[in-house]
Protein backbone atom coordinates (compact mmCIF):
# COMPACT_ATOMS: atom_id res chain seq x y z
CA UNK A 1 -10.96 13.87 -12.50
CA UNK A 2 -12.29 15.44 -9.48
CA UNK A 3 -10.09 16.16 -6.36
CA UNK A 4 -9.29 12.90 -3.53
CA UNK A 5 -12.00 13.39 -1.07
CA UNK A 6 -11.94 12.35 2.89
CA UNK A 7 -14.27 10.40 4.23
CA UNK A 8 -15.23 11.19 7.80
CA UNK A 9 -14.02 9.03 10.81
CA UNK A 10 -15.54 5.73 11.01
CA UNK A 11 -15.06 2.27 11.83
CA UNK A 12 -14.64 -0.82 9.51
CA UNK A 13 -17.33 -3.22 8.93
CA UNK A 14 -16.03 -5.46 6.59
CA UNK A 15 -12.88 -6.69 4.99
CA UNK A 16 -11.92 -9.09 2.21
CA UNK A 17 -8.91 -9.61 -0.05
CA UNK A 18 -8.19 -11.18 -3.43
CA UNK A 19 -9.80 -13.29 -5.90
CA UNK A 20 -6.74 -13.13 -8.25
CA UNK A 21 -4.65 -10.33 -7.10
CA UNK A 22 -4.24 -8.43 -3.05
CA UNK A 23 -6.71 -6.37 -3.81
CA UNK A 24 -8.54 -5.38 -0.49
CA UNK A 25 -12.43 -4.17 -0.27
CA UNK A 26 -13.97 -2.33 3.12
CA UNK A 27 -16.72 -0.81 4.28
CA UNK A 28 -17.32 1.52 6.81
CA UNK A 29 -20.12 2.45 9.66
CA UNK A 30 -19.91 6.15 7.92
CA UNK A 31 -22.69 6.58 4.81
CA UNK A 32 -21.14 5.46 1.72
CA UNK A 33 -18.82 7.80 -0.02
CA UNK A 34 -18.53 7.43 -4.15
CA UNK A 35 -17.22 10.98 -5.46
CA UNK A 36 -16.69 9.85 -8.93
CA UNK A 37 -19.52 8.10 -9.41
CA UNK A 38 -17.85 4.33 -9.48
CA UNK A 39 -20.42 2.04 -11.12
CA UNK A 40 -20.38 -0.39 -7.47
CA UNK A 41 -21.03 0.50 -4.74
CA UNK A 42 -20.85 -2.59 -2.20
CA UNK A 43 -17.22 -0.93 0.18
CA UNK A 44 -14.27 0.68 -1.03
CA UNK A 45 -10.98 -0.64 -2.62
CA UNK A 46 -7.28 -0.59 -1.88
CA UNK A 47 -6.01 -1.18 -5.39
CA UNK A 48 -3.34 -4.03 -5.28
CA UNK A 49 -0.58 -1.94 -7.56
CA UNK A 50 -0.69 1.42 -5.57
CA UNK A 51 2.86 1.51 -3.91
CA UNK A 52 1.37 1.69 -0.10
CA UNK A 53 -1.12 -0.86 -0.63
CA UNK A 54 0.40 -3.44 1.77
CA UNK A 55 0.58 -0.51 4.23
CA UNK A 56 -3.09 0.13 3.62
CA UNK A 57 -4.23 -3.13 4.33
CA UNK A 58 -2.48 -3.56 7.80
CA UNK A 59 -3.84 -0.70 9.14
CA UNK A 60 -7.41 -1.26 7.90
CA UNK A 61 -6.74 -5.06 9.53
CA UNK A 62 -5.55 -3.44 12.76
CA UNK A 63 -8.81 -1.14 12.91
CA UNK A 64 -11.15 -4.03 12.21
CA UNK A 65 -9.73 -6.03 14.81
CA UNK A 66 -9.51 -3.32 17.48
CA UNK A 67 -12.49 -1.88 16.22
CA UNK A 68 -10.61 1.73 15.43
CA UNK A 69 -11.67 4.43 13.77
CA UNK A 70 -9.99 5.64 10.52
CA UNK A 71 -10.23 7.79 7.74
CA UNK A 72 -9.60 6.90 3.96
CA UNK A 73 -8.87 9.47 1.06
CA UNK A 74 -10.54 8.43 -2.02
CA UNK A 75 -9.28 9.29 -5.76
CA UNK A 76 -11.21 7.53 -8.83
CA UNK A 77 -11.99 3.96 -9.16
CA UNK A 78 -10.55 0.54 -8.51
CA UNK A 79 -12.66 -2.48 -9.94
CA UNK A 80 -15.50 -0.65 -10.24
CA UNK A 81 -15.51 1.12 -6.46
CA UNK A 82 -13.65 4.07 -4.73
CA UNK A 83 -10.21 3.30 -4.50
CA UNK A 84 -8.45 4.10 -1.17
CA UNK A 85 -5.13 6.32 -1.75
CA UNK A 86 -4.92 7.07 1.90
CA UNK A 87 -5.69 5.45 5.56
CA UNK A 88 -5.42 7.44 8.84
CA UNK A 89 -6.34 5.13 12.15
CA UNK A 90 -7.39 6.88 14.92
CA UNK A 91 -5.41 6.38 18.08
CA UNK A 92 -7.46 4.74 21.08
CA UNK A 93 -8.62 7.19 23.93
């Protein structure tokens, strides 16, 4: 397994949750980061079971709605797609 990689700052595009479990999927305005080669390639995944996932998910809601910038760490896959293990949101200037 290769080493969590950052993406760069960037705002969020897109966000949806579910079908069957809180699983949240985003994109970005930065070119589309896959480091281990996940087989989709349509936004990156917060993975419903990680323990900050709720966490995750409010502040990528807050930075689509104020139209933020953040950062995400990536670290394998989640359904097929880079799974998010970390979120940073820029503060406002």
């Amino acid at each position: 397994m290769a080493a969590p990689v950052e993406t760069p700052w960037a705002r969020v595009n897109y966000i949806a949750g579910g079908w069957t479990a809180a699983h949240v999927r985003v994109q970005t305005t930065a070119t589309f980061s896959n480091p281990e080669s996940c087989s989709n390639s349509d936004g990156y995944v917060v993975d419903a079971s990680l323990p900050g996932a709720q966490l995750f998910a409010s502040m990528l809601l807050t930075a689509f709605s104020t139209n933020r910038e953040v950062k995400l760490v990536l670290d394998g896959c989640a359904l097929e797609r880079p799974r998010v293990i970390s979120v940073t949101l820029r503060g406002s200037n």
